[in-house]
N, C-alpha and C. Protein backbone atom coordinates (compact mmCIF):
# COMPACT_ATOMS: atom_id res chain seq x y z
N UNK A 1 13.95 -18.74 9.33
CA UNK A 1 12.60 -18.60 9.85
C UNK A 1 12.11 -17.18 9.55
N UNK A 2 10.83 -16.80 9.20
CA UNK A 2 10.32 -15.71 8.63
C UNK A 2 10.15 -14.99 9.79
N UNK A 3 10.24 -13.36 9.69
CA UNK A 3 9.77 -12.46 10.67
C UNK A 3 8.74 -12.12 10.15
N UNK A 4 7.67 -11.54 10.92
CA UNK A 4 6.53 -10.60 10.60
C UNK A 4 6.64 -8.93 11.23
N UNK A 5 5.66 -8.44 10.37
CA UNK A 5 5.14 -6.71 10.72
C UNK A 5 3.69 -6.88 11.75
N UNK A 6 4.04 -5.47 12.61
CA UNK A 6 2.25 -5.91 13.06
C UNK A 6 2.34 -4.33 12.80
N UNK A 7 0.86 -3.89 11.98
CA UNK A 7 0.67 -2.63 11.91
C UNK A 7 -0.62 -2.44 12.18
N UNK A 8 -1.08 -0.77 13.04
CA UNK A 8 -2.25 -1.10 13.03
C UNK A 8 -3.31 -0.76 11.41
N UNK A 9 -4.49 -1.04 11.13
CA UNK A 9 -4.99 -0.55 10.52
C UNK A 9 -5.77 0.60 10.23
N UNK A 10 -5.33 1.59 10.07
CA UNK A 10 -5.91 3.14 10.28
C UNK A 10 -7.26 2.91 9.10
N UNK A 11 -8.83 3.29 10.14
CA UNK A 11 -9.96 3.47 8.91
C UNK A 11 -10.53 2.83 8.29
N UNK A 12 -10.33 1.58 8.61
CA UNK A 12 -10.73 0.04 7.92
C UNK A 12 -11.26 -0.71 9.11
N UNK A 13 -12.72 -0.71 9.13
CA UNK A 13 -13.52 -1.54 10.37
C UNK A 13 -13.65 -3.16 10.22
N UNK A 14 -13.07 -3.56 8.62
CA UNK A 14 -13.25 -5.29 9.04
C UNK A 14 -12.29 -6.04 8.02
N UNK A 15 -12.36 -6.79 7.94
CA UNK A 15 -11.34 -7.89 6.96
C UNK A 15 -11.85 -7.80 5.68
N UNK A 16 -13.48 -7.92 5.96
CA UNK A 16 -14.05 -7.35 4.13
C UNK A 16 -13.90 -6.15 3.48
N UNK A 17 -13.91 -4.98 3.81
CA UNK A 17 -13.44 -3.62 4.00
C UNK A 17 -11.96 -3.63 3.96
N UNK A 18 -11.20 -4.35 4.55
CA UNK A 18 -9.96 -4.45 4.13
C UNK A 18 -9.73 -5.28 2.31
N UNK A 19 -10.19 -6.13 2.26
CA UNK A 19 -10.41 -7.01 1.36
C UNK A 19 -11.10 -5.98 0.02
N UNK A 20 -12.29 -5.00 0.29
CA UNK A 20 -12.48 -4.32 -0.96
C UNK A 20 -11.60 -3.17 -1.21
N UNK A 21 -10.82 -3.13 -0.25
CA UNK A 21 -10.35 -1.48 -0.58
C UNK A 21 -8.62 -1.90 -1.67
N UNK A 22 -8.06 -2.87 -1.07
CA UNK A 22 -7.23 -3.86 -1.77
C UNK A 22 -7.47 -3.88 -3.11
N UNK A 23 -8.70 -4.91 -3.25
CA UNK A 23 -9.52 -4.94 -4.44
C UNK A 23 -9.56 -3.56 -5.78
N UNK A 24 -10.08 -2.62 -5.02
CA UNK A 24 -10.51 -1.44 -5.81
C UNK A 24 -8.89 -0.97 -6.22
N UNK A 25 -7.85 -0.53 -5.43
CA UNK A 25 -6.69 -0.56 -5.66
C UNK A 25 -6.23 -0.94 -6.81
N UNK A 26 -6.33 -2.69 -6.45
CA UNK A 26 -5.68 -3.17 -8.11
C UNK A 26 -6.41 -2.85 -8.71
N UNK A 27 -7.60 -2.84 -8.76
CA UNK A 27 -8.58 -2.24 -10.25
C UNK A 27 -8.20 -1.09 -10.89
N UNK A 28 -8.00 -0.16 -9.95
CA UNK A 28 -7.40 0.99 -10.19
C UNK A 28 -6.07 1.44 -10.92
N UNK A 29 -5.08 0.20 -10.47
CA UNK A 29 -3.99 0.36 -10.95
C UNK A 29 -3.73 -0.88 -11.38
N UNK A 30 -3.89 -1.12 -12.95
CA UNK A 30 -3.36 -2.73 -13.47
C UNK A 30 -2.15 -2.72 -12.81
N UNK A 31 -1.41 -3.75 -12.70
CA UNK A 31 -0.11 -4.39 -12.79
C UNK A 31 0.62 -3.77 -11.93
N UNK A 32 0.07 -2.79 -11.34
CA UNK A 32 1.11 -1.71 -9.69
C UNK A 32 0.51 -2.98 -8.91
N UNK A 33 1.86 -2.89 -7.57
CA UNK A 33 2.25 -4.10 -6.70
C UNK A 33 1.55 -2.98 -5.50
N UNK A 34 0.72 -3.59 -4.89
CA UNK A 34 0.17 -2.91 -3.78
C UNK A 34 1.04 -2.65 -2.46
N UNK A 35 1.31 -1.25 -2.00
CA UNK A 35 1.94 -1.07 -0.94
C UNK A 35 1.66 -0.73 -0.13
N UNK A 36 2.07 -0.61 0.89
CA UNK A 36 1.96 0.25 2.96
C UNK A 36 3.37 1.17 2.60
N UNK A 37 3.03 2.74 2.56
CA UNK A 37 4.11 3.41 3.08
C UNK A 37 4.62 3.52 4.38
N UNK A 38 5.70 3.27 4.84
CA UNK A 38 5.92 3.87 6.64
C UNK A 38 7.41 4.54 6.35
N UNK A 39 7.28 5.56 7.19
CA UNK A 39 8.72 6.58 7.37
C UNK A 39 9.87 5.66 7.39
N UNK A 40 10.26 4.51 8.27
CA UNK A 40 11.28 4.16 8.58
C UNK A 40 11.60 2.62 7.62
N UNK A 41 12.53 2.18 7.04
CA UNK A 41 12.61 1.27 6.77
C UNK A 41 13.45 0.04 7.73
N UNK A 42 12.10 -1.33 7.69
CA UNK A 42 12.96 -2.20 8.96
C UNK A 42 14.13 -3.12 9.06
N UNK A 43 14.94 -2.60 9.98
CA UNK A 43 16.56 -2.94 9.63
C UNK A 43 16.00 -4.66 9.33
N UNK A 44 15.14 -5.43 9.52
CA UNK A 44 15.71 -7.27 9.22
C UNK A 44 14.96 -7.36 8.27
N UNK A 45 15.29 -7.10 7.30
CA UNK A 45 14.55 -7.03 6.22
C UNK A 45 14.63 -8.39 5.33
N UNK A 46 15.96 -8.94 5.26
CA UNK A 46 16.19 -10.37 5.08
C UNK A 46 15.30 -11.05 5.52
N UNK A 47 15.31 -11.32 6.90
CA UNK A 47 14.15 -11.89 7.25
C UNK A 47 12.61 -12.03 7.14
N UNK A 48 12.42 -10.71 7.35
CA UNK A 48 10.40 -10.22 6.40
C UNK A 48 10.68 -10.85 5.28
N UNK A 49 11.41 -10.83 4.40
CA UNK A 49 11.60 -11.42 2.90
C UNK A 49 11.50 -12.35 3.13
N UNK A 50 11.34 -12.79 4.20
CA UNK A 50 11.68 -14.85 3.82
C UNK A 50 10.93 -15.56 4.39
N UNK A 51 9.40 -15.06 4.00
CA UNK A 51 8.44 -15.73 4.32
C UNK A 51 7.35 -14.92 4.67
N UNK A 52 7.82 -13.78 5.05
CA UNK A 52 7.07 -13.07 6.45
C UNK A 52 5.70 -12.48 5.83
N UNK A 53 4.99 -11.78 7.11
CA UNK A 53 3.48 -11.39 6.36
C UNK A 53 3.55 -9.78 7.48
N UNK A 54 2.78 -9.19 6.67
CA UNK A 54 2.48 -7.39 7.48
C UNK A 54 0.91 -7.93 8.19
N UNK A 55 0.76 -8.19 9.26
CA UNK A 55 -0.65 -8.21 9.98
C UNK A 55 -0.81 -6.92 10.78
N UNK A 56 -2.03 -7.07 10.31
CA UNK A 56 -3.12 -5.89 10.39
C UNK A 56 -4.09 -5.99 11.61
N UNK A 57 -3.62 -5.01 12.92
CA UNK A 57 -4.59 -4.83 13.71
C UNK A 57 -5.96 -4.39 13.09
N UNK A 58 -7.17 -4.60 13.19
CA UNK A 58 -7.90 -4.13 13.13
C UNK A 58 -9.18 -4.00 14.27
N UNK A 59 -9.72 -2.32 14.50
CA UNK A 59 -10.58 -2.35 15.70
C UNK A 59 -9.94 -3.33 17.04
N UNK A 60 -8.25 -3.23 17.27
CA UNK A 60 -7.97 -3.72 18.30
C UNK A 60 -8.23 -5.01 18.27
N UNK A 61 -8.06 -5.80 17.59
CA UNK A 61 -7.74 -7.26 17.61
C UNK A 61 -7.09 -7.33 15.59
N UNK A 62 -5.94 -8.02 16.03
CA UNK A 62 -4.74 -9.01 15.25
C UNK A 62 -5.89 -9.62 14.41
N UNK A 63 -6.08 -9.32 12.98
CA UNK A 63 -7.28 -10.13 12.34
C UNK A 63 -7.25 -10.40 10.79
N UNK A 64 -6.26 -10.05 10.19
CA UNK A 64 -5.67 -10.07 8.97
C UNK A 64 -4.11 -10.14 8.86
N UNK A 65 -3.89 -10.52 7.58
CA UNK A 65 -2.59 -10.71 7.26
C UNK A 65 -2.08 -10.85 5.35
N UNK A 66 -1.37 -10.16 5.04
CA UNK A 66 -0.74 -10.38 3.73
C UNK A 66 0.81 -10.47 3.65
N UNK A 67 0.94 -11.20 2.53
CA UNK A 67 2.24 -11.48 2.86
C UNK A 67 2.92 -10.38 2.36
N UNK A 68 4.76 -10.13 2.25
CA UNK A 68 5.40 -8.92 1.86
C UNK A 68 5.91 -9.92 1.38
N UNK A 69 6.07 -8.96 -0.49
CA UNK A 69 6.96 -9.47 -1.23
C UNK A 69 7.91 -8.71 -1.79
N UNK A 70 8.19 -7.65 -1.03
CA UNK A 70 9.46 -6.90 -1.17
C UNK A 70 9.12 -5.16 -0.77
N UNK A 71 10.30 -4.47 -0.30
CA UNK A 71 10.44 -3.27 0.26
C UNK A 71 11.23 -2.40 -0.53
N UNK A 72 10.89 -1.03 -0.94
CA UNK A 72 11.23 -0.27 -1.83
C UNK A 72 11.33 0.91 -0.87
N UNK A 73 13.06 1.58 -0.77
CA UNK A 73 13.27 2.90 -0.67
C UNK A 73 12.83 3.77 -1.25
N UNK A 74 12.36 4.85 -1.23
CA UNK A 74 11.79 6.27 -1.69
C UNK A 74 11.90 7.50 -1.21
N UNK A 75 12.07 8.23 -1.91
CA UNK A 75 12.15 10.04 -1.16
C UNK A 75 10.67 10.51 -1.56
N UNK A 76 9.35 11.25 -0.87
CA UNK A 76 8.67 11.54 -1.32
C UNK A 76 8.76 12.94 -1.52
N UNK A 77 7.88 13.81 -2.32
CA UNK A 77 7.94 14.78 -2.47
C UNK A 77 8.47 16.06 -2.28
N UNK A 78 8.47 15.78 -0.83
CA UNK A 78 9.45 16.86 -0.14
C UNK A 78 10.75 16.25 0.53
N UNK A 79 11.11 15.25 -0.29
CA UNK A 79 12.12 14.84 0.30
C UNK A 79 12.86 14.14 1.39
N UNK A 80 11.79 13.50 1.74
CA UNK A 80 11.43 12.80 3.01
C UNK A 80 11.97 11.40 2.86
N UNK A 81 12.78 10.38 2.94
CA UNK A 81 12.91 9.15 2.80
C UNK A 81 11.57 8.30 3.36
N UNK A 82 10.94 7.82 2.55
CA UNK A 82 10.20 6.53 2.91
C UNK A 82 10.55 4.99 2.61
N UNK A 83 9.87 4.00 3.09
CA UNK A 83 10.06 3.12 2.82
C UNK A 83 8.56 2.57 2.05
N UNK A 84 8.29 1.77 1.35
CA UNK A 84 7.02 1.18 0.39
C UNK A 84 7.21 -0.15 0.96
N UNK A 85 6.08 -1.04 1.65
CA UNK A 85 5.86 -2.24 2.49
C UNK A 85 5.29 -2.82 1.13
N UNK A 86 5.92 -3.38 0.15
CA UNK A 86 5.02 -4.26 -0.80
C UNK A 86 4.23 -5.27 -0.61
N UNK A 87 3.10 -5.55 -0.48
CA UNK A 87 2.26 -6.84 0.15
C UNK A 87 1.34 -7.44 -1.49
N UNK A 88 1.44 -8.48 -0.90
CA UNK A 88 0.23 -9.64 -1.99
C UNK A 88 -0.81 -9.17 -1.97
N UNK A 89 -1.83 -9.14 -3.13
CA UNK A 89 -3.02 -8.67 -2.72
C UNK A 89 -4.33 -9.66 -1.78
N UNK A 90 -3.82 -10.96 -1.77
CA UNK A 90 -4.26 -11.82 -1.17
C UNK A 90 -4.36 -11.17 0.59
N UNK A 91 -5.58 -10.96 1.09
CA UNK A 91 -6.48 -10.35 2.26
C UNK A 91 -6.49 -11.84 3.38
N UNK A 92 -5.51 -12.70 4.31
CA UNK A 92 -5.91 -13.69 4.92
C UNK A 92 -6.34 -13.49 6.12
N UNK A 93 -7.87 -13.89 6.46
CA UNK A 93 -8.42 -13.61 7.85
C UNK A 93 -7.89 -14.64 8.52
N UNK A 94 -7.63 -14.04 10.27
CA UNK A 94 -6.68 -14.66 10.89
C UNK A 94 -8.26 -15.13 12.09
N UNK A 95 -7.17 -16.21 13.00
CA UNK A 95 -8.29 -16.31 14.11
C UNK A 95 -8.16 -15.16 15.24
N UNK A 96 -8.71 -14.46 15.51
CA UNK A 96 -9.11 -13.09 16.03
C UNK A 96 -8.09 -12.89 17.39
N UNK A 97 -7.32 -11.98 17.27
CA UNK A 97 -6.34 -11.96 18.90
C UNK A 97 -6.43 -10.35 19.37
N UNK A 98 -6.52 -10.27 20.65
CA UNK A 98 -6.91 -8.66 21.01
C UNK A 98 -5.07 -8.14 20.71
N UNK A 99 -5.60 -6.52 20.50
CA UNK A 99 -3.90 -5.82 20.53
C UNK A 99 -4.02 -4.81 20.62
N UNK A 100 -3.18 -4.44 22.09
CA UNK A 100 -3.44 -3.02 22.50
C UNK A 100 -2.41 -1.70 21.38
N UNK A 101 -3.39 -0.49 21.35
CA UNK A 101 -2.92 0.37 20.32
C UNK A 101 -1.10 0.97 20.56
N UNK A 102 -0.80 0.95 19.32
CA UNK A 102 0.84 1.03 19.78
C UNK A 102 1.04 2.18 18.38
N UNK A 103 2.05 3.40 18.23
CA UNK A 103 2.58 3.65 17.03
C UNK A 103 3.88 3.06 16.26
N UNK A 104 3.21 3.45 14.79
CA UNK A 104 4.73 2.62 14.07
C UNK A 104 4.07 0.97 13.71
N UNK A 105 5.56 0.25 13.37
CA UNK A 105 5.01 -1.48 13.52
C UNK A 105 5.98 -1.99 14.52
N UNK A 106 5.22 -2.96 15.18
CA UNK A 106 6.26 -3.35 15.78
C UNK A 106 6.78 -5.15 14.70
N UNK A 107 7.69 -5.60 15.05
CA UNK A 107 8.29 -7.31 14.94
C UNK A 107 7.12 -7.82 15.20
N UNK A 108 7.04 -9.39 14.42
CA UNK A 108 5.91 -10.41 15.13
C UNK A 108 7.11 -11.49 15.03
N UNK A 109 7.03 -12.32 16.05
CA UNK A 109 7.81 -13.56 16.03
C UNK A 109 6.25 -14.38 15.26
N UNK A 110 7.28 -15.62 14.55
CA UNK A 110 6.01 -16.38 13.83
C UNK A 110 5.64 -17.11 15.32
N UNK A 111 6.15 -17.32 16.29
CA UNK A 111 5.21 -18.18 17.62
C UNK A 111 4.61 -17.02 17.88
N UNK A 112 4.38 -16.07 18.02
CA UNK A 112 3.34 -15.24 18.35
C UNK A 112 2.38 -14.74 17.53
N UNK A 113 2.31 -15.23 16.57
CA UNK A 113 1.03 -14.65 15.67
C UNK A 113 0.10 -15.62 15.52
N UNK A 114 -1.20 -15.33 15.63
CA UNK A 114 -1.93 -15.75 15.50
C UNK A 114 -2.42 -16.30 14.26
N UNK A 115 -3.04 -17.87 14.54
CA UNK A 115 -3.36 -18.92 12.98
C UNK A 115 -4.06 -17.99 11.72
N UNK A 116 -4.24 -18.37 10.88
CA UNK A 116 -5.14 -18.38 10.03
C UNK A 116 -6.36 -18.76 10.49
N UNK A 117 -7.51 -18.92 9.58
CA UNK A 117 -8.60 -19.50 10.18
C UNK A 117 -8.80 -20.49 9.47
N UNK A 118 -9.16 -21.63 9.68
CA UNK A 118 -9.42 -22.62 8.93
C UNK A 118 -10.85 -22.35 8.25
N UNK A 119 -11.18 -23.34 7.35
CA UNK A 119 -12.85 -23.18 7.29
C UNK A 119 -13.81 -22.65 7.85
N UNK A 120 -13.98 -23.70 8.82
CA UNK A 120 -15.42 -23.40 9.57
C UNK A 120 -15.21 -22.05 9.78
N UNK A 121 -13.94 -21.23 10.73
CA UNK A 121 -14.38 -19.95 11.16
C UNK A 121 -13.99 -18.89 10.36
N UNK A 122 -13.82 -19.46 8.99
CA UNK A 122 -13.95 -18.44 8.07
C UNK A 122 -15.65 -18.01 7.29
N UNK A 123 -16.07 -19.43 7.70
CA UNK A 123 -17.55 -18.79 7.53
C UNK A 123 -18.76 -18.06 8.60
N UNK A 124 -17.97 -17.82 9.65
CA UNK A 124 -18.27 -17.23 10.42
C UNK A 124 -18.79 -15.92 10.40
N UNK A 125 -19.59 -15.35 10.86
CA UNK A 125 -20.09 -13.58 10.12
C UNK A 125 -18.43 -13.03 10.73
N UNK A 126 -17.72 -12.10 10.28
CA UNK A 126 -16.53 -11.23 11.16
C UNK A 126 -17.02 -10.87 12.16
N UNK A 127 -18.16 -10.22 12.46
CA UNK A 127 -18.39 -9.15 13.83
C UNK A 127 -18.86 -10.63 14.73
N UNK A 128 -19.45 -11.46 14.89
CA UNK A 128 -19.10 -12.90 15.53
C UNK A 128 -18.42 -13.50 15.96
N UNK A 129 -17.50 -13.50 14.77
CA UNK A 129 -15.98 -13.92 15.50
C UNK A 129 -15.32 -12.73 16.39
N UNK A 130 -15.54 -11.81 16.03
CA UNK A 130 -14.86 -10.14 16.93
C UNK A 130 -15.35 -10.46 18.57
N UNK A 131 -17.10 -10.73 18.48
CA UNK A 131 -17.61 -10.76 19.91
C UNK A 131 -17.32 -11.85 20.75
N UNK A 132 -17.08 -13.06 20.29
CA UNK A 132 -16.74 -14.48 20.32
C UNK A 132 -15.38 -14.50 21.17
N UNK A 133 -14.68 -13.37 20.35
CA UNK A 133 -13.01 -13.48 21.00
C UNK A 133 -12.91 -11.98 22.07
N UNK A 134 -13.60 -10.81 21.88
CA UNK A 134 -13.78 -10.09 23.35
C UNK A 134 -13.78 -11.31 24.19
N UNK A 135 -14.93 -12.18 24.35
CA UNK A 135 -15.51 -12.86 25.65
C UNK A 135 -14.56 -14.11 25.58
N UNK A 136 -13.31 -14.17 25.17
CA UNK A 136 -12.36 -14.81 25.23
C UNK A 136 -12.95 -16.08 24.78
N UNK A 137 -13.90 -16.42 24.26
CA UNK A 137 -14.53 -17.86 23.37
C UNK A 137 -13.86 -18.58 22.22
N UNK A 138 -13.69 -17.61 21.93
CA UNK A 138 -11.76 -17.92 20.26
C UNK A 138 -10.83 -17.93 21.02
């Protein structure tokens, strides 16, 4: 069974904004595999591999998700061990769940993460669905 990441999203106000900055990325860099740096690398890593997705708080609600298709050790510049969160460039808007601010990532069990969105509330405006699920309506 797959584990997940929950990270928040630092600077990125929506799923489309998440979705162009992705975008511009690969444009930027043919054929580089898009990553999330974080200091620590996560000991179940087997598990993230086997299926799992990095979801993306954003503005305090659980609202995106990409999957990880592999994790790369690194020393950066000054020598620092990092870890490289490799993700799909595929951007999936989720159905909207509040999440209070935390540092680091924490684990997602897959029963605790929130769906995808099907259709209909993918055509939804985002900031709609955002106000929709404050007033607990999602």
């Amino acid at each position: 069974m797959p584990l997940h990441l929950l990270k928040l999203c630092v600077g990125i106000d929506s799923v489309a904004e998440l979705r162009r900055w992705t975008l511009l990325r690969a444009q930027n860099n043919p054929g580089a595999v898009h990553a999330h740096v974080t200091r620590m690398r996560p000991s179940r890593a087997e598990e993230l591999l086997d299926g799992g997705s990095l979801y993306w708080v954003i503005k305090g609600q659980i609202c995106a998700r990409q999957k990880l298709v592999g994790l790369e050790d690194f020393a950066d510049s000054d020598g620092v061990r990092r870890c490289a969160l490799r993700l799909d460039d595929e951007v999936v808007a989720l159905a909207p769940r509040p999440c209070r601010p935390f540092q680091g990532w924490r684990y997602l069990k897959p029963e605790d993460a929130p769906p995808d969105l099907d259709a209909g509330g993918a055509e939804m405006p985002e900031e709609l669905r955002r106000q929709l699920s404050e007033l607990g309506l999602l």
